[in-house]
C-alpha atoms as a PDB file:
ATOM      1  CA  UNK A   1     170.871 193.923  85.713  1.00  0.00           C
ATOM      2  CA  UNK A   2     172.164 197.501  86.299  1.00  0.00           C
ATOM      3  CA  UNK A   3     169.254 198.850  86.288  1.00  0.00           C
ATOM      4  CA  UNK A   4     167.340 196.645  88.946  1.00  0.00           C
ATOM      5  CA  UNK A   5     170.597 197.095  91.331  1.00  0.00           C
ATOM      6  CA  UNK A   6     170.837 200.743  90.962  1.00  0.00           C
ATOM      7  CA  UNK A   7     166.964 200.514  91.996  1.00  0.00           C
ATOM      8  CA  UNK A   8     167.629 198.355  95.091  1.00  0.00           C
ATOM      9  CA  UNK A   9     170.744 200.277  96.248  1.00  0.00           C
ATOM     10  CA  UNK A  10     168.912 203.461  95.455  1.00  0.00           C
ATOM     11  CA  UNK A  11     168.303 204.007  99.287  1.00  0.00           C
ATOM     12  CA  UNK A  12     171.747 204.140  99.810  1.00  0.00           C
ATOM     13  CA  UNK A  13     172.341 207.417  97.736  1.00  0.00           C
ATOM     14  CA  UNK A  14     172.525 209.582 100.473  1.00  0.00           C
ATOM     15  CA  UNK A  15     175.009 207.708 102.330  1.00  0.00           C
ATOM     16  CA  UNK A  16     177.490 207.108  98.925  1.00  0.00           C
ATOM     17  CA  UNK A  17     176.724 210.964  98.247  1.00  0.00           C
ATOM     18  CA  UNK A  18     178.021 212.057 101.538  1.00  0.00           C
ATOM     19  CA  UNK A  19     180.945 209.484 101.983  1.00  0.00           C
ATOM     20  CA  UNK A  20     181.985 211.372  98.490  1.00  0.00           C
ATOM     21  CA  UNK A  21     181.956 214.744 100.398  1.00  0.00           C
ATOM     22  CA  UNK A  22     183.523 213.858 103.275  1.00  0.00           C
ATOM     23  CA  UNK A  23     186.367 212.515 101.071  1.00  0.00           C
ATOM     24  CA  UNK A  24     187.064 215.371  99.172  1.00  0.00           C
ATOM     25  CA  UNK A  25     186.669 217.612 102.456  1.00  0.00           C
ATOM     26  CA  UNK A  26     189.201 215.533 104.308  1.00  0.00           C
ATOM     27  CA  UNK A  27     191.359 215.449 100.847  1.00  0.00           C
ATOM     28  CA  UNK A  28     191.557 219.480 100.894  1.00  0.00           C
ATOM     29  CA  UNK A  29     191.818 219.958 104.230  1.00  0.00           C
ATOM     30  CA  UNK A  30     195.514 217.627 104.197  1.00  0.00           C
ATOM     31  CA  UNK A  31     196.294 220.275 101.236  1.00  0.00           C
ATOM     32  CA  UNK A  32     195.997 223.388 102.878  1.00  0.00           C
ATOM     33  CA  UNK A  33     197.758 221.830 106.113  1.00  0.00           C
ATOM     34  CA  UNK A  34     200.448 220.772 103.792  1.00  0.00           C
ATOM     35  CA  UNK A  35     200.537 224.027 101.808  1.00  0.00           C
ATOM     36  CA  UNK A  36     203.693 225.742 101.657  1.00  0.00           C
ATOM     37  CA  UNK A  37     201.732 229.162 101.239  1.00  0.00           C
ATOM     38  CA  UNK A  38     199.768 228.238 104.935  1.00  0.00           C
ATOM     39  CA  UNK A  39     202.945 227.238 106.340  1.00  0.00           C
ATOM     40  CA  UNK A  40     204.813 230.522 105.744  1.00  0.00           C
ATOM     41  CA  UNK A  41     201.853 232.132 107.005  1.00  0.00           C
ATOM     42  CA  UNK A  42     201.566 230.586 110.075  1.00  0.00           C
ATOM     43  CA  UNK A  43     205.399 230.987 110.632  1.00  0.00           C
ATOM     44  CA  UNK A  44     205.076 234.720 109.720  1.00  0.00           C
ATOM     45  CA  UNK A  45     201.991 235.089 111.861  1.00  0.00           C
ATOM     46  CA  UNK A  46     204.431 233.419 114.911  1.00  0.00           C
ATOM     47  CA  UNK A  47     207.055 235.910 114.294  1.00  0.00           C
ATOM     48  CA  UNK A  48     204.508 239.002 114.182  1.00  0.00           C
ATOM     49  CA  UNK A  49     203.240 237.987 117.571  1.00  0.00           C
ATOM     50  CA  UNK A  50     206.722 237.559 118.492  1.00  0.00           C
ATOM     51  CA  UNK A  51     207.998 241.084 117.858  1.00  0.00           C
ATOM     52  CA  UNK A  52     204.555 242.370 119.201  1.00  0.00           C
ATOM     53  CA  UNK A  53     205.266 240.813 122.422  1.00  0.00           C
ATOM     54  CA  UNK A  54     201.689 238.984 122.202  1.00  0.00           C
ATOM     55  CA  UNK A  55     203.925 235.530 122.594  1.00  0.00           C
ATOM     56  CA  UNK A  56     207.453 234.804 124.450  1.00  0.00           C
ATOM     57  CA  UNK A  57     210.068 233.691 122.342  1.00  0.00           C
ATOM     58  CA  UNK A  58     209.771 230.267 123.668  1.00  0.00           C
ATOM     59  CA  UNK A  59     206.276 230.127 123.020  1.00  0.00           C
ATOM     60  CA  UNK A  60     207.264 231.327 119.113  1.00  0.00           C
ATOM     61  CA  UNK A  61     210.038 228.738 118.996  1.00  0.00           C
ATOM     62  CA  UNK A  62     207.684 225.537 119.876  1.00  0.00           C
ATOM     63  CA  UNK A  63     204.885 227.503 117.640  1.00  0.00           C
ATOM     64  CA  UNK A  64     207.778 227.110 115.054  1.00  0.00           C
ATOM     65  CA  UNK A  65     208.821 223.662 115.984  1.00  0.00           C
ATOM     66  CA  UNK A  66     205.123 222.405 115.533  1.00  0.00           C
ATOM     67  CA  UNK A  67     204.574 224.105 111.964  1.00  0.00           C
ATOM     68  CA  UNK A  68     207.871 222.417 110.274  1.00  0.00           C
ATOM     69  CA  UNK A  69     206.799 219.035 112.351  1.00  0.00           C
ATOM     70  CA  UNK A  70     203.667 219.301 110.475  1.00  0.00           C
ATOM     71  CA  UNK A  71     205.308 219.936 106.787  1.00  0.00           C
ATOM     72  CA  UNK A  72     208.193 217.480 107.486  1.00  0.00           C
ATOM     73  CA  UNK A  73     206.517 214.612 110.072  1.00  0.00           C
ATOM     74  CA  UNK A  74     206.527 211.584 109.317  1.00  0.00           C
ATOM     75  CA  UNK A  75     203.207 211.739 107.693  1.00  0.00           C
ATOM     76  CA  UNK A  76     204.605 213.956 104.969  1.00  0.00           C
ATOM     77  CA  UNK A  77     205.409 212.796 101.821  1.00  0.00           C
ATOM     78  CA  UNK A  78     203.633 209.269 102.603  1.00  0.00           C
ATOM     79  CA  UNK A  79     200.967 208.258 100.806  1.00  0.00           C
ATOM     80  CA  UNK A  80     197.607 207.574 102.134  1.00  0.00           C
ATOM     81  CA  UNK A  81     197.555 204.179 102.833  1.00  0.00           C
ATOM     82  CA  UNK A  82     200.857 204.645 104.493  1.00  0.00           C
ATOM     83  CA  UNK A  83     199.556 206.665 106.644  1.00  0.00           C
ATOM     84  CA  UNK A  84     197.143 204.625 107.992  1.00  0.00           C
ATOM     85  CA  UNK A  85     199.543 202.210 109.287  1.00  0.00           C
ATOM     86  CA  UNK A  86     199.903 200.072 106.200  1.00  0.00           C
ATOM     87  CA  UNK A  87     203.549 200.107 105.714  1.00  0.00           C
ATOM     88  CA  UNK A  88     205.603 199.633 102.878  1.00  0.00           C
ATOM     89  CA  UNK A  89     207.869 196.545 102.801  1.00  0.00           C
ATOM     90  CA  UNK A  90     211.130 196.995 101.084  1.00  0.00           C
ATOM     91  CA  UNK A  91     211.722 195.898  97.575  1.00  0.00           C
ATOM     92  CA  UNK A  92     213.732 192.719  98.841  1.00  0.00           C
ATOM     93  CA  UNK A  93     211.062 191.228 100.892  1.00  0.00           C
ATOM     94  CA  UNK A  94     208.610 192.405  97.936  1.00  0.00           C
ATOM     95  CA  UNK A  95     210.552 189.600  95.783  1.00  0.00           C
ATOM     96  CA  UNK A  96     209.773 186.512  95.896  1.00  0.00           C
ATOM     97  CA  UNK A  97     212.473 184.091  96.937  1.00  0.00           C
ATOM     98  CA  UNK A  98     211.367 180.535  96.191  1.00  0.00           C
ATOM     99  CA  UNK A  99     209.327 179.208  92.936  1.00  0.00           C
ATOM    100  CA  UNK A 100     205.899 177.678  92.517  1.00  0.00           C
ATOM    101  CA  UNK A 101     207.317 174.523  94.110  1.00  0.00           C
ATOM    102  CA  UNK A 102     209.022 175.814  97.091  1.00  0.00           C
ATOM    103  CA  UNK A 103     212.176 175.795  96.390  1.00  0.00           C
ATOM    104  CA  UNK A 104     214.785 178.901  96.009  1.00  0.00           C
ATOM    105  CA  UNK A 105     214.609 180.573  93.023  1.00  0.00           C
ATOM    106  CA  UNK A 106     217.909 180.966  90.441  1.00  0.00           C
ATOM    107  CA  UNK A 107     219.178 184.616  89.528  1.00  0.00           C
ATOM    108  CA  UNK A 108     217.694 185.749  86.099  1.00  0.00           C
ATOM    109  CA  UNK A 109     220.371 185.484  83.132  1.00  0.00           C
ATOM    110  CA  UNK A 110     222.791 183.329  84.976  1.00  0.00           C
ATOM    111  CA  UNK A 111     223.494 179.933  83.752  1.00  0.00           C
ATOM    112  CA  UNK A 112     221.602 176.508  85.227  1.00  0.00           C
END
């Protein structure tokens, strides 16, 4: 049976090969935005320019404020699903609170 549906789906290679590509791409890409290393060299480049007089302060300071947006948003530290607007319920609402029959359940290791 594998072998006859790896022959039918065999068109589809291409398409599997590249959705593979593009995931690792995209998966690297969020790495070096989230790098530490990139993000001290972007704030170093900010203060170069700076002192050169190639930027205004205020330009450096929102050039700033964007860079630690980026490592601290709300995106950071969020896993991928999260990000995608799949959000995480608590743990409470997570628990169950009634029993196969509907009705509320008891606290474990009290007495009935």
């Amino acid at each position: 049976m594998d072998i006859l549906w790896t022959l039918l789906t065999l068109p589809y290679a291409p398409v599997r090969g590249l959705t593979a590509i593009v995931k690792v791409v995209a998966r690297e890409a969020e790495s070096q935005q989230h790098s530490p290393v990139n993000i001290r060299r972007e704030l170093e480049e900010l203060d170069r320019a700076a002192a050169a007089g190639e930027i205004t302060p205020e330009e450096r300071d929102r050039g700033q404020q964007q860079v630690l947006e980026r490592l601290t948003g709300p995106a950071a530290g969020r896993t991928p699903s999260e990000r995608n607007g799949a959000a995480r319920r608590p743990a409470a609402a997570r628990r169950a609170t009634t029993d196969r029959r509907g009705e509320p359940r008891r606290p474990r290791g009290g007495r009935r």
